[in-house]
PDB file of N, CA and C in Angstrom:
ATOM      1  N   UNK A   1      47.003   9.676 -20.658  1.00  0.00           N
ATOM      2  CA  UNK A   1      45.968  10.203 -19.807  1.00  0.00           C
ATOM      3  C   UNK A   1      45.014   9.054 -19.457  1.00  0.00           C
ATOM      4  N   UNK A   2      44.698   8.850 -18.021  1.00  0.00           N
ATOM      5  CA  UNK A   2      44.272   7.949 -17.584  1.00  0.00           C
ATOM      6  C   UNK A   2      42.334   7.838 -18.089  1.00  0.00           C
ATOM      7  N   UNK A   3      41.808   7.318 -18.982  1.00  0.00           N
ATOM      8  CA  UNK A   3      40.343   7.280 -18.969  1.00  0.00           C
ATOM      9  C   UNK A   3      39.506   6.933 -17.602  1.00  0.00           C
ATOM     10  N   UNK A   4      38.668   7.633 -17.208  1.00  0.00           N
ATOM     11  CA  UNK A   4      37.998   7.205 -15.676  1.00  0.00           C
ATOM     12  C   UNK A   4      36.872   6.460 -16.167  1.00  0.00           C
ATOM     13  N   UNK A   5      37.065   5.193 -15.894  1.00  0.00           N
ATOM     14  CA  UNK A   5      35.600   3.991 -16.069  1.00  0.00           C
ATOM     15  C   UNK A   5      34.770   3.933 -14.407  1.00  0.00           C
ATOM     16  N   UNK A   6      33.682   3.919 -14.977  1.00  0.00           N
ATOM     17  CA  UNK A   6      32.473   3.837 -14.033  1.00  0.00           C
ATOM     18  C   UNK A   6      31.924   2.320 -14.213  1.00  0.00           C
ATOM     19  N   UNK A   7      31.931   1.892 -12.869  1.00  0.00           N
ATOM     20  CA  UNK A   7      31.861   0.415 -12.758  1.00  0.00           C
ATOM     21  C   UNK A   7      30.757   0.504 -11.999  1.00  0.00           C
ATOM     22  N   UNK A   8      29.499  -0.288 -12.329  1.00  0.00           N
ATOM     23  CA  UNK A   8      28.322  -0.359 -11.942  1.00  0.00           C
ATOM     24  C   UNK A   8      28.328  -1.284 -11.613  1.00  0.00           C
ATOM     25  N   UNK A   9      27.609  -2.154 -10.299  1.00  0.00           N
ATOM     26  CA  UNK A   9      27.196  -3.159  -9.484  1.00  0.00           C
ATOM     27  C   UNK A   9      25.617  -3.297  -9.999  1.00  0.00           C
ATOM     28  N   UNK A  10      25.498  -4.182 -10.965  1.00  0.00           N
ATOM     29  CA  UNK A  10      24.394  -4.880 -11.221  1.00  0.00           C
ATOM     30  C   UNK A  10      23.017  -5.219 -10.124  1.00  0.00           C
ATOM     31  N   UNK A  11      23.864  -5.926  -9.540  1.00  0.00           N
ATOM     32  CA  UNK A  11      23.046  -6.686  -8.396  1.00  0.00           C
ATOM     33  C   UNK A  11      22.488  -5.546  -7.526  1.00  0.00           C
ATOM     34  N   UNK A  12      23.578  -4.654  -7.139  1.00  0.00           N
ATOM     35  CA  UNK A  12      23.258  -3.771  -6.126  1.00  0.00           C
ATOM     36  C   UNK A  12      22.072  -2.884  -6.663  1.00  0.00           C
ATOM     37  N   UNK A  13      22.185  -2.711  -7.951  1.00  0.00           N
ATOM     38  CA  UNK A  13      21.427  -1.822  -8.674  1.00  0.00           C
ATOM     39  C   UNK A  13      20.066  -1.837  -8.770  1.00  0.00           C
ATOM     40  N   UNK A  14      20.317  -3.349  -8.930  1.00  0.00           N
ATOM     41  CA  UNK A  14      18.439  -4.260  -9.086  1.00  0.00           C
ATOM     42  C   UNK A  14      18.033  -4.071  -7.394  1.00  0.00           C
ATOM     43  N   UNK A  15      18.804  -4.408  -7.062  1.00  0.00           N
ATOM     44  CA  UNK A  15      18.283  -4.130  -5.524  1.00  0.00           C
ATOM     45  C   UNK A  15      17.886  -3.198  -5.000  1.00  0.00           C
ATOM     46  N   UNK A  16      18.437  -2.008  -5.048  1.00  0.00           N
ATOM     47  CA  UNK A  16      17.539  -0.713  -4.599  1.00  0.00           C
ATOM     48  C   UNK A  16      17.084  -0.301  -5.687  1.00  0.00           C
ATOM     49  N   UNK A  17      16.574  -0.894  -6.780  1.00  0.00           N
ATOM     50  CA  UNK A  17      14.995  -0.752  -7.566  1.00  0.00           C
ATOM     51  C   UNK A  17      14.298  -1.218  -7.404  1.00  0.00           C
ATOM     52  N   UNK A  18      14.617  -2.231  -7.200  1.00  0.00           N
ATOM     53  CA  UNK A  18      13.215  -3.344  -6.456  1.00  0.00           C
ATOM     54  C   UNK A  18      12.916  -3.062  -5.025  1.00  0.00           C
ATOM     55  N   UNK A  19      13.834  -2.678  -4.127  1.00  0.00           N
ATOM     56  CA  UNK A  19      12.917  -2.177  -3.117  1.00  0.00           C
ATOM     57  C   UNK A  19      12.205  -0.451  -3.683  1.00  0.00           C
ATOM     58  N   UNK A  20      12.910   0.788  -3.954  1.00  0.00           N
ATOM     59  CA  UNK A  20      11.965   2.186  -4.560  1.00  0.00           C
ATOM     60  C   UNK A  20      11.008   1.723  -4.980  1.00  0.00           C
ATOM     61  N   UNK A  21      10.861   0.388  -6.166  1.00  0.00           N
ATOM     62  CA  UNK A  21       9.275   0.152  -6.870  1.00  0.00           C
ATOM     63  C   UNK A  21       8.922  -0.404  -5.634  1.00  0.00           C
ATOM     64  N   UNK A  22       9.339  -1.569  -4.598  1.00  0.00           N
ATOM     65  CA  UNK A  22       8.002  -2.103  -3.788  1.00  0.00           C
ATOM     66  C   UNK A  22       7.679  -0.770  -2.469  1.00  0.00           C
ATOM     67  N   UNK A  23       8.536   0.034  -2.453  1.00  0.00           N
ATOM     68  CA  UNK A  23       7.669   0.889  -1.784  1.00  0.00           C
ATOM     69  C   UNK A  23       6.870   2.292  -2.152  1.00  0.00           C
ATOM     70  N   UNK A  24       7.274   2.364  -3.074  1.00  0.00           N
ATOM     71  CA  UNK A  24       6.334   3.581  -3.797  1.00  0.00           C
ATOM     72  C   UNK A  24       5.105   2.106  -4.145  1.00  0.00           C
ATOM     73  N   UNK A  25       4.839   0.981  -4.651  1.00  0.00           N
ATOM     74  CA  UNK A  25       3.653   0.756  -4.436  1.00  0.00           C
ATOM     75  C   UNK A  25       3.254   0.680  -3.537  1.00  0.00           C
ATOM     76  N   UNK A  26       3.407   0.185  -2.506  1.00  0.00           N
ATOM     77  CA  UNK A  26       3.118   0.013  -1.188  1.00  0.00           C
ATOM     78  C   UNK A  26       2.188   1.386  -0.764  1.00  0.00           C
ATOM     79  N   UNK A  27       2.978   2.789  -0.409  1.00  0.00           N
ATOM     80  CA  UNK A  27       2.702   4.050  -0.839  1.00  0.00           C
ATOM     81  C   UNK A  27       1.620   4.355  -1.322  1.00  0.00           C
ATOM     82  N   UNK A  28       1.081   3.660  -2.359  1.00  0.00           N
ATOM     83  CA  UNK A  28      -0.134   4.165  -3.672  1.00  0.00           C
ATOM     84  C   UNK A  28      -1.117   3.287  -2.944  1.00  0.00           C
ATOM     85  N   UNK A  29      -0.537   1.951  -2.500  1.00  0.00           N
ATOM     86  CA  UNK A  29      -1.970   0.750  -2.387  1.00  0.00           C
ATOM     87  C   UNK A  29      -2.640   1.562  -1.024  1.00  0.00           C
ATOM     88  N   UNK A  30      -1.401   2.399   0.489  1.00  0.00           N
ATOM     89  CA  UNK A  30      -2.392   2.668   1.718  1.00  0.00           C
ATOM     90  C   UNK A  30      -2.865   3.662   0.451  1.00  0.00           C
ATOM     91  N   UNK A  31      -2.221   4.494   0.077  1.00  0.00           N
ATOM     92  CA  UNK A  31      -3.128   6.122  -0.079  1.00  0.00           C
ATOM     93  C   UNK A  31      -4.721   6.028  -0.766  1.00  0.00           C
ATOM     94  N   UNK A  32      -4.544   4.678  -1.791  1.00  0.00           N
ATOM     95  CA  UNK A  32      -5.661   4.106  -2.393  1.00  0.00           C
ATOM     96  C   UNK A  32      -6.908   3.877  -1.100  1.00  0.00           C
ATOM     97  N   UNK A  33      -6.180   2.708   0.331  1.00  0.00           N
ATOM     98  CA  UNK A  33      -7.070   2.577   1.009  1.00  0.00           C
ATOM     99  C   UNK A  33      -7.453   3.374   1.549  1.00  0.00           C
ATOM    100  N   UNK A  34      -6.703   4.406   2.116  1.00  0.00           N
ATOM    101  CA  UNK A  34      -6.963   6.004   3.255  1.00  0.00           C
ATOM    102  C   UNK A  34      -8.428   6.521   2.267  1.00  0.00           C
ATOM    103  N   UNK A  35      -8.016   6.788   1.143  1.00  0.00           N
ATOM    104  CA  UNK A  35      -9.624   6.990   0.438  1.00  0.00           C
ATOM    105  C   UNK A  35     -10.211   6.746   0.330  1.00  0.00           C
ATOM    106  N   UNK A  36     -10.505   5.272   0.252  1.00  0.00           N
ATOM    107  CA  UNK A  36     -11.600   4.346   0.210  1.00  0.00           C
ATOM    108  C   UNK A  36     -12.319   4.436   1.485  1.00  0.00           C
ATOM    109  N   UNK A  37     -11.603   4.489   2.375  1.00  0.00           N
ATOM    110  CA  UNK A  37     -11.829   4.678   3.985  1.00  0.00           C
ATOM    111  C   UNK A  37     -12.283   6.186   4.365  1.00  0.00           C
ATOM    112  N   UNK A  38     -12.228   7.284   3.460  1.00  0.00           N
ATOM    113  CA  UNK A  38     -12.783   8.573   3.749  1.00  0.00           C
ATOM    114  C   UNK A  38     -13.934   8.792   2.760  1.00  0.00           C
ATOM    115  N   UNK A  39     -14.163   7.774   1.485  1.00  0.00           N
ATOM    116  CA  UNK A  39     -15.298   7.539   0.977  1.00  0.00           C
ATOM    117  C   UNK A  39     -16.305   6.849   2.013  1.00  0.00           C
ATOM    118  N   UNK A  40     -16.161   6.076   2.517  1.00  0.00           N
ATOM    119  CA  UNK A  40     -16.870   5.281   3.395  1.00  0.00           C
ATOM    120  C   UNK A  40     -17.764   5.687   4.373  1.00  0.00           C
ATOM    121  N   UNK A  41     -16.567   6.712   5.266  1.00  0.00           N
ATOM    122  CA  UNK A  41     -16.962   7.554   6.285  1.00  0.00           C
ATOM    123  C   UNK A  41     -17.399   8.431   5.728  1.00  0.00           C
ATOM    124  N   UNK A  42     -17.661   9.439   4.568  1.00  0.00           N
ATOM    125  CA  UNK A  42     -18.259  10.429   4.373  1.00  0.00           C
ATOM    126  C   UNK A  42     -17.293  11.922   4.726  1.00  0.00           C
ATOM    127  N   UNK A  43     -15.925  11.532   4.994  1.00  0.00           N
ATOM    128  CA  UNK A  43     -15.255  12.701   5.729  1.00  0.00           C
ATOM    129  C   UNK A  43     -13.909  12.174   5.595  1.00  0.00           C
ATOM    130  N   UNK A  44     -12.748  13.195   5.647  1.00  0.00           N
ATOM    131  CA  UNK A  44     -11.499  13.328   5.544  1.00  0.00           C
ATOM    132  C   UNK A  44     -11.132  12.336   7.217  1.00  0.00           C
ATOM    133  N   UNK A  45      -9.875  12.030   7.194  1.00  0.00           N
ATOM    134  CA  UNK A  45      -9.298  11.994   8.329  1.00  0.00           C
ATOM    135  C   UNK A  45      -9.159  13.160   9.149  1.00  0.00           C
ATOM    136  N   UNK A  46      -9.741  13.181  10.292  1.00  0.00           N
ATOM    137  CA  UNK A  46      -9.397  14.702  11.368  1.00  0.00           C
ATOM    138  C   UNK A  46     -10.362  15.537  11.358  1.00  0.00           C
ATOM    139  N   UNK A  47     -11.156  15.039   9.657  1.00  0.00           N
ATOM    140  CA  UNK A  47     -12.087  16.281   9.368  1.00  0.00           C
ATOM    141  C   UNK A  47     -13.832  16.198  10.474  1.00  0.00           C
ATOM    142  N   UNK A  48     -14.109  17.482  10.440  1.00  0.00           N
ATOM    143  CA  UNK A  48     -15.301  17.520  11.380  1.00  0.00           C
ATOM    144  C   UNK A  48     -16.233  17.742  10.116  1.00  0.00           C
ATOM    145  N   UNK A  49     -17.240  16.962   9.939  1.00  0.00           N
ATOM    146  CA  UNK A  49     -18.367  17.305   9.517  1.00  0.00           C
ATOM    147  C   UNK A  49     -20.036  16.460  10.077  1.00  0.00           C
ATOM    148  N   UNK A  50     -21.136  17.287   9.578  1.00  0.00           N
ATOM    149  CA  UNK A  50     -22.083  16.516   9.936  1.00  0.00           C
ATOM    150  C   UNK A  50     -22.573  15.222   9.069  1.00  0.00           C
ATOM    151  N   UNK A  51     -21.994  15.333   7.918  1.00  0.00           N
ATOM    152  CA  UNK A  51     -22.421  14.299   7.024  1.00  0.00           C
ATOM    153  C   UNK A  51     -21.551  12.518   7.442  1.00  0.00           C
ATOM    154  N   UNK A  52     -20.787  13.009   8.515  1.00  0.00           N
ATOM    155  CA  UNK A  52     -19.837  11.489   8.734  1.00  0.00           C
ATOM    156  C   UNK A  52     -20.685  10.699   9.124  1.00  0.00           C
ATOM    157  N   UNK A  53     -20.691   9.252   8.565  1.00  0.00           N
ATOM    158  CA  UNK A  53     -21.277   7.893   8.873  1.00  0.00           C
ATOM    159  C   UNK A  53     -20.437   6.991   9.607  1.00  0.00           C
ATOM    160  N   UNK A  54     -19.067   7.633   9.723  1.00  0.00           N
ATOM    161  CA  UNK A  54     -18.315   6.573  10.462  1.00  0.00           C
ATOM    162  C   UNK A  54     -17.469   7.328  10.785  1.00  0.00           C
ATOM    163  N   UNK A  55     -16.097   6.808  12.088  1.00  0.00           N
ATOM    164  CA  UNK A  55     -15.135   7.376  12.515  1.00  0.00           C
ATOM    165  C   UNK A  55     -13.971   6.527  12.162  1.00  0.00           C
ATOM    166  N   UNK A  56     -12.831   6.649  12.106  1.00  0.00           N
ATOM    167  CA  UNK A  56     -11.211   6.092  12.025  1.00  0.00           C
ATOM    168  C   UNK A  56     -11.106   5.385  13.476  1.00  0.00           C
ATOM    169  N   UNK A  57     -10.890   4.217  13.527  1.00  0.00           N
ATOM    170  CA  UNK A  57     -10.676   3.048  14.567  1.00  0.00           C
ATOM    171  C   UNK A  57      -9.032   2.822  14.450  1.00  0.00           C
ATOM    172  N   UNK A  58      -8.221   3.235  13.465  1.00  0.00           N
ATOM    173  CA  UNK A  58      -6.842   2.831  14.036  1.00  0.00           C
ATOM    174  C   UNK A  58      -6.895   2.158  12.595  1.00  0.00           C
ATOM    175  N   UNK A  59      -5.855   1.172  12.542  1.00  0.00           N
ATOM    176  CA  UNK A  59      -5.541   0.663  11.197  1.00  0.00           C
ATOM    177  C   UNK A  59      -4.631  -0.982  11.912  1.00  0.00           C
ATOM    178  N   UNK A  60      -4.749  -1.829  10.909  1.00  0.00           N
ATOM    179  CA  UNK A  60      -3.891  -3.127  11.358  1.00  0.00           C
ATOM    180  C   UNK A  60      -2.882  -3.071  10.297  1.00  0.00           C
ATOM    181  N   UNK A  61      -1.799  -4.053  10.366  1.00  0.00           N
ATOM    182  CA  UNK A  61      -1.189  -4.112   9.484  1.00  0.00           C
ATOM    183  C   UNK A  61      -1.109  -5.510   8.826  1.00  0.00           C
ATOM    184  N   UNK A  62      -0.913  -5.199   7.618  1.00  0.00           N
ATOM    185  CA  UNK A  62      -1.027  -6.473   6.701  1.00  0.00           C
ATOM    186  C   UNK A  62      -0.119  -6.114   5.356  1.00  0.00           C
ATOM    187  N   UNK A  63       0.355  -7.516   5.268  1.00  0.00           N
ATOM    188  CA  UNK A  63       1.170  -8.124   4.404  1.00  0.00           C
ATOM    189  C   UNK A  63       0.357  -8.582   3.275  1.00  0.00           C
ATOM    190  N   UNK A  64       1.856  -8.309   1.833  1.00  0.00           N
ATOM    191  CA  UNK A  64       0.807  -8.339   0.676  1.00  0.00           C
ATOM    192  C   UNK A  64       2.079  -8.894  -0.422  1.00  0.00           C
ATOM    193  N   UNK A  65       1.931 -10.204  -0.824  1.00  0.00           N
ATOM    194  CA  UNK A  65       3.174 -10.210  -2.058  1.00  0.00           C
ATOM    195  C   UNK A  65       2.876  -9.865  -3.102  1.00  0.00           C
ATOM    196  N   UNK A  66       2.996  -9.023  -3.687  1.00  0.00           N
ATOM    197  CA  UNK A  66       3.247  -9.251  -5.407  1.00  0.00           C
ATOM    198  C   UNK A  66       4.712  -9.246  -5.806  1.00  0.00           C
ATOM    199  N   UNK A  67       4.203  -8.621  -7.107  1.00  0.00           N
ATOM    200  CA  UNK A  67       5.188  -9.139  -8.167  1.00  0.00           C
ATOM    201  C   UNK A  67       6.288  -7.746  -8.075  1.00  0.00           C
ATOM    202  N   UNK A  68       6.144  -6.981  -7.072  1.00  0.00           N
ATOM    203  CA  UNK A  68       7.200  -5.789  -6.524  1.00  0.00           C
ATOM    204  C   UNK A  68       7.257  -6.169  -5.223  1.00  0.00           C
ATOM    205  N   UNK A  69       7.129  -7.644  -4.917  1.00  0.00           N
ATOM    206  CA  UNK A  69       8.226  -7.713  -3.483  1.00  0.00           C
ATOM    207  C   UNK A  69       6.967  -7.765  -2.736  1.00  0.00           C
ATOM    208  N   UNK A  70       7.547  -7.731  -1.354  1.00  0.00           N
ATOM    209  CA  UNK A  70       6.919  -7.884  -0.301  1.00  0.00           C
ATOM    210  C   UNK A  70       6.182  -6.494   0.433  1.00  0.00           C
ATOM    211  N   UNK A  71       4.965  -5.962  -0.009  1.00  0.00           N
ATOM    212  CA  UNK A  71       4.066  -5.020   0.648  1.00  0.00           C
ATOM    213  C   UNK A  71       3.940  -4.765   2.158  1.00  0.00           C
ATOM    214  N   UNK A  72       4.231  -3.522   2.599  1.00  0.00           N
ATOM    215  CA  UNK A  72       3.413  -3.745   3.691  1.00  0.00           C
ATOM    216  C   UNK A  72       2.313  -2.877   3.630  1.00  0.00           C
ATOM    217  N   UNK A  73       1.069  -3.216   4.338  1.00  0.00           N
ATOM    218  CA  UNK A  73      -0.075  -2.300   3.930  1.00  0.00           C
ATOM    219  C   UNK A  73      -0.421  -1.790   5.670  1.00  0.00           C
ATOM    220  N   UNK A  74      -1.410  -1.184   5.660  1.00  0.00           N
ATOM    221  CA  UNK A  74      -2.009  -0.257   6.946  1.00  0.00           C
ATOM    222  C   UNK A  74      -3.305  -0.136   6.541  1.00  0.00           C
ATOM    223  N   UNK A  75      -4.385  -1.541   6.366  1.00  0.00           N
ATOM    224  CA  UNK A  75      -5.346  -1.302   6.072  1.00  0.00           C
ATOM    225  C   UNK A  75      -6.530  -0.470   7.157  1.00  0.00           C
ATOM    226  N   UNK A  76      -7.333   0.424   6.829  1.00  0.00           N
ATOM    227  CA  UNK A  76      -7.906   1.138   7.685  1.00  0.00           C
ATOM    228  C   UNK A  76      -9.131   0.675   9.020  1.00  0.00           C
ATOM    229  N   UNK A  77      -9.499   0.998   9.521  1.00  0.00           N
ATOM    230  CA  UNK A  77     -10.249   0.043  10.824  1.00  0.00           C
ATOM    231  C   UNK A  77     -11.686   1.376  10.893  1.00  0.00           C
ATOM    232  N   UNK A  78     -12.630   1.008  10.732  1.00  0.00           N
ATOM    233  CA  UNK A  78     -13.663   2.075  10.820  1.00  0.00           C
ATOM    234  C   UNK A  78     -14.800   1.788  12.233  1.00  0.00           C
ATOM    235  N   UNK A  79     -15.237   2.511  12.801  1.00  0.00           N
ATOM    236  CA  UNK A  79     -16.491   2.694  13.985  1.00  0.00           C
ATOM    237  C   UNK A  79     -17.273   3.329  13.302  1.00  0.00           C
ATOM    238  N   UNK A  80     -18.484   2.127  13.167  1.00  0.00           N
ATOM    239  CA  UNK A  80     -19.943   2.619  13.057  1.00  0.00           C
ATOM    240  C   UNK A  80     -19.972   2.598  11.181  1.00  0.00           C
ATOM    241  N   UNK A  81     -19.079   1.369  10.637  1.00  0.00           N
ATOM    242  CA  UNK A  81     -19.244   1.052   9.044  1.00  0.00           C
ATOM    243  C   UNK A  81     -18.045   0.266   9.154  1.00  0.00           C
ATOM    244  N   UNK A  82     -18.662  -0.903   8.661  1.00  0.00           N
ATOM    245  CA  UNK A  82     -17.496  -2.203   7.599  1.00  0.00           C
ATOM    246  C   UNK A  82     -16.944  -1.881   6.484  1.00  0.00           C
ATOM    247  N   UNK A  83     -15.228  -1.866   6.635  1.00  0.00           N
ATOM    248  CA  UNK A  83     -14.591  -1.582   6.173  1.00  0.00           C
ATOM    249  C   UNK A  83     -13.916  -2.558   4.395  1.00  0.00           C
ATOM    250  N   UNK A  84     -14.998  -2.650   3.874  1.00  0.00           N
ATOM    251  CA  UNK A  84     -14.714  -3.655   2.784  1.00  0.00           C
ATOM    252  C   UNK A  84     -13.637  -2.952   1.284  1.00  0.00           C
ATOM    253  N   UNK A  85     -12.514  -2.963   1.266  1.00  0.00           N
ATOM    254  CA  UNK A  85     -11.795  -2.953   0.143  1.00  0.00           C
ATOM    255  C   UNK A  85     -12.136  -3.202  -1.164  1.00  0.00           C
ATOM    256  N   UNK A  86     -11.952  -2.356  -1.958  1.00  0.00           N
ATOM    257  CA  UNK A  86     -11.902  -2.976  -3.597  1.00  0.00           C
ATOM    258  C   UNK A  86     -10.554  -2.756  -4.071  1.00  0.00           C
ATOM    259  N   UNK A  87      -9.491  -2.176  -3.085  1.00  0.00           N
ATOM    260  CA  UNK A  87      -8.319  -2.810  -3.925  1.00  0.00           C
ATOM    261  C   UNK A  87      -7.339  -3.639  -3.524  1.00  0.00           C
ATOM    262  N   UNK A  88      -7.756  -4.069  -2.010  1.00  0.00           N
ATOM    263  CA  UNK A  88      -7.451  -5.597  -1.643  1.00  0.00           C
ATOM    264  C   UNK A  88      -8.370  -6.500  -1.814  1.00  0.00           C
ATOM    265  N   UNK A  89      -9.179  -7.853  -1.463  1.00  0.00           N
ATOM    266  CA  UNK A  89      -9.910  -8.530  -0.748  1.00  0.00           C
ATOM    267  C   UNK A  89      -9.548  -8.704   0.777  1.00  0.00           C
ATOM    268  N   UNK A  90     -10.207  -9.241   1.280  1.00  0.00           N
ATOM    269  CA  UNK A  90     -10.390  -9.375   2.661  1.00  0.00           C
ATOM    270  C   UNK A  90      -9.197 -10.582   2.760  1.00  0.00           C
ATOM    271  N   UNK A  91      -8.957 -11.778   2.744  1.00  0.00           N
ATOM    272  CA  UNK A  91      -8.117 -12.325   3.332  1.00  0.00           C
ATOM    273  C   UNK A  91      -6.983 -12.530   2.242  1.00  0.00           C
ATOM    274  N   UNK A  92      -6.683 -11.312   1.124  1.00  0.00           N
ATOM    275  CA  UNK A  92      -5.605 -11.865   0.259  1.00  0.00           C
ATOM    276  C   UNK A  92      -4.222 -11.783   0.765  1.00  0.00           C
ATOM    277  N   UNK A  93      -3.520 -12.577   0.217  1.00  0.00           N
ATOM    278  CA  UNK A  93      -2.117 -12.334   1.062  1.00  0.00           C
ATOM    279  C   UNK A  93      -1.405 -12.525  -0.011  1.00  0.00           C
ATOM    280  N   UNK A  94      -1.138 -12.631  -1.321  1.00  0.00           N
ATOM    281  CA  UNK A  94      -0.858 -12.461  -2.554  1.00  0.00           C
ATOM    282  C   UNK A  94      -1.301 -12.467  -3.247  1.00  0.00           C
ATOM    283  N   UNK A  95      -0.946 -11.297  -3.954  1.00  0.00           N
ATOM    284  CA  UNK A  95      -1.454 -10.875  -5.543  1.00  0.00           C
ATOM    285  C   UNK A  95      -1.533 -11.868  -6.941  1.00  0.00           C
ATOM    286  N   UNK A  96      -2.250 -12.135  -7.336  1.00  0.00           N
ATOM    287  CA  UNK A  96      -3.027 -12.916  -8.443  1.00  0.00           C
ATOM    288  C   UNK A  96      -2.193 -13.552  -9.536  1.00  0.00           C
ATOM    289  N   UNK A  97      -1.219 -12.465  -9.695  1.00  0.00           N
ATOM    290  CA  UNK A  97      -0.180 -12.971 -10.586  1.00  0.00           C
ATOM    291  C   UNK A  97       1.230 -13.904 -10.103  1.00  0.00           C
ATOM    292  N   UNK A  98       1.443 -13.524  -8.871  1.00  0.00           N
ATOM    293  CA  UNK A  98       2.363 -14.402  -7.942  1.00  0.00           C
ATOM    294  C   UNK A  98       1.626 -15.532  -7.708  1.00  0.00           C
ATOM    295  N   UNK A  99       0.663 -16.235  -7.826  1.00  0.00           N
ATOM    296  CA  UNK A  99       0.090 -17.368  -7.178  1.00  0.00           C
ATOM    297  C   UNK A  99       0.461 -17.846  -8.398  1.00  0.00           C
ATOM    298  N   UNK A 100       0.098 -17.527  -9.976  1.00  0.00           N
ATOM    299  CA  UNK A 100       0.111 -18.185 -11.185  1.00  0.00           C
ATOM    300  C   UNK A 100       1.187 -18.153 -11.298  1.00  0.00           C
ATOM    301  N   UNK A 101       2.301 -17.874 -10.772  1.00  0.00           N
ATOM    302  CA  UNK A 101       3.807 -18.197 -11.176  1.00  0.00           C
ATOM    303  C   UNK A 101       4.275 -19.079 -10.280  1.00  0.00           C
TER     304      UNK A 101
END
């Protein structure tokens, strides 16, 4: 009776894990900014209220290396408030631990 072996591709394997982890972070870092950006404004995206200090201007896109690959981000663009990050900086383009390696 023939035993059925399961032959796993290593390489292939690491490969679509390393991209699922760099985009589920990717994923966490906008959803992180979308909030930071509805803290800011005082209001949800879409949402109507009187307490808003600012409106949604669109978003740019930006690139981010770490140590899960190559990011892409959709940092947020605000009217009528500066849009300052605490979980990017303003001109980073890799993460802290990729520079020290």
């Amino acid at each position: 009776m023939p035993e059925n072996i399961i032959q796993i591709d290593q390489n292939l394997l690491e490969t679509r894990l390393d991209r699922l982890v760099a985009e589920k972070v990717a994923e966490l870092l906008n959803a992180m900014l979308d909030a930071e950006a509805d803290e800011i404004a005082n209001a949800a995206k879409y949402e109507r209220t009187g307490e808003r200090k600012a409106y949604r201007a669109g978003h740019y896109d930006r690139s981010l290396t770490a140590k899960a690959g190559r990011l892409a981000l959709k940092v947020p663009k605000l009217k009528g408030a500066v849009f300052e990050s605490a979980v990017i900086e303003r001109y980073r383009r890799r993460e802290e631990s990729v520079e020290e390696a």
